[in-house]
Protein backbone atom coordinates (compact mmCIF):
# COMPACT_ATOMS: atom_id res chain seq x y z
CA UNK A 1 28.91 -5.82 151.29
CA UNK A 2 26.47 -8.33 149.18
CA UNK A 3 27.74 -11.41 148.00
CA UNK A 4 27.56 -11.66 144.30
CA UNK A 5 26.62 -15.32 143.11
CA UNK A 6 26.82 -15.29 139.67
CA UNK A 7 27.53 -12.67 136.37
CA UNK A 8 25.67 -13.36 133.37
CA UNK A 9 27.20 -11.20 130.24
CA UNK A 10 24.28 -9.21 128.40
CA UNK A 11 23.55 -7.14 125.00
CA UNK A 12 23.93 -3.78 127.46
CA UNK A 13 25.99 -4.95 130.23
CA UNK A 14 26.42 -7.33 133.04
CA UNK A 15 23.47 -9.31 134.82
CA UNK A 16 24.74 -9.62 138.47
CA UNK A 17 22.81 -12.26 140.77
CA UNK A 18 23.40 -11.30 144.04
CA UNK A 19 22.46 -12.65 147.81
CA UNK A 20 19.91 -9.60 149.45
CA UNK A 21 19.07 -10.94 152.96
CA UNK A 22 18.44 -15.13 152.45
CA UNK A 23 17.06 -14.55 148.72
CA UNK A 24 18.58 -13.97 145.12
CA UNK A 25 18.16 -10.30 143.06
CA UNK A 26 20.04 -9.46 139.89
CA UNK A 27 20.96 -5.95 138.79
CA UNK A 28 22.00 -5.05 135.32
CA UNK A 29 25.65 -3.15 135.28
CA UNK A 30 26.27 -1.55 132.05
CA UNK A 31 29.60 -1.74 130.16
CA UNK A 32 30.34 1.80 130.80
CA UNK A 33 29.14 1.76 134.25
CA UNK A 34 31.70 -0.50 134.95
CA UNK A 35 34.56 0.74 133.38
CA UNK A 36 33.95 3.99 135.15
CA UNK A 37 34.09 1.78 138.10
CA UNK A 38 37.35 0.66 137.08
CA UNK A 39 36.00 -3.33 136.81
CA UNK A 40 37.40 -4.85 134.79
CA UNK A 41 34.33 -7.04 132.82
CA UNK A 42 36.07 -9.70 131.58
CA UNK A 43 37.25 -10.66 134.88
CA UNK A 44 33.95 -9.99 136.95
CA UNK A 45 32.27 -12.66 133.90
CA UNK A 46 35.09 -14.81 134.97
CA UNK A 47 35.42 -14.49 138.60
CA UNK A 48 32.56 -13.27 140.56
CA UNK A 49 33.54 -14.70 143.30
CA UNK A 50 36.56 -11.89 143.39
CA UNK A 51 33.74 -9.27 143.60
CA UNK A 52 31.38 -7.80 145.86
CA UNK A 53 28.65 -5.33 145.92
CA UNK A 54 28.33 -2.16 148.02
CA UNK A 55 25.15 -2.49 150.72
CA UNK A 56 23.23 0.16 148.21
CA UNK A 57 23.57 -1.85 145.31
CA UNK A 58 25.32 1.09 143.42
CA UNK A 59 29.06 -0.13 143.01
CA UNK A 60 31.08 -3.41 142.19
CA UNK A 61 33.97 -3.51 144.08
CA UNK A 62 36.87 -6.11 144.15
CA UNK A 63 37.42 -7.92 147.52
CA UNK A 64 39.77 -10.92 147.01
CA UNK A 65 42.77 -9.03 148.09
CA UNK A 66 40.81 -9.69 151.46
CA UNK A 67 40.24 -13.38 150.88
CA UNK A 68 43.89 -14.88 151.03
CA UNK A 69 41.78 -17.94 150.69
CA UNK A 70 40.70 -17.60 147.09
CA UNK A 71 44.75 -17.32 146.15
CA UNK A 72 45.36 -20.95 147.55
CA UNK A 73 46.63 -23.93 145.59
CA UNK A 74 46.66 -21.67 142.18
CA UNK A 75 48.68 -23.57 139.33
């Protein structure tokens, strides 16, 4: 699983910066690409942190219900 770093929103889709090896890449998700993936966009722009990518670079998956970490301390 790559770790996504960042989500930029763009005129198509959704820019995804992720970590490949000790450098950065982006991929551009569309809008319907991700809804078939069930993602829901508004949170990935919001929360990238909740997401990860699949080794192939294909899918956006979410992996926080992993992280019990990221539920900490929330008001």
């Amino acid at each position: 699983m790559k770790t996504i770093l960042k989500t930029d929103d763009g005129p198509t889709g959704v820019i995804v910066v992720y970590l490949s090896g000790d450098k950065s890449e982006s991929r551009l998700f569309s809008y319907e690409n991700l809804i078939d993936l069930n993602i829901n966009v508004s949170d990935l722009l919001s929360h990238p942190d909740y997401y990860g990518m699949t080794d192939d670079g294909l899918k956006i998956v979410r992996t926080d219900f992993c992280k019990p970490e990221l539920h900490e301390n929330v008001d």
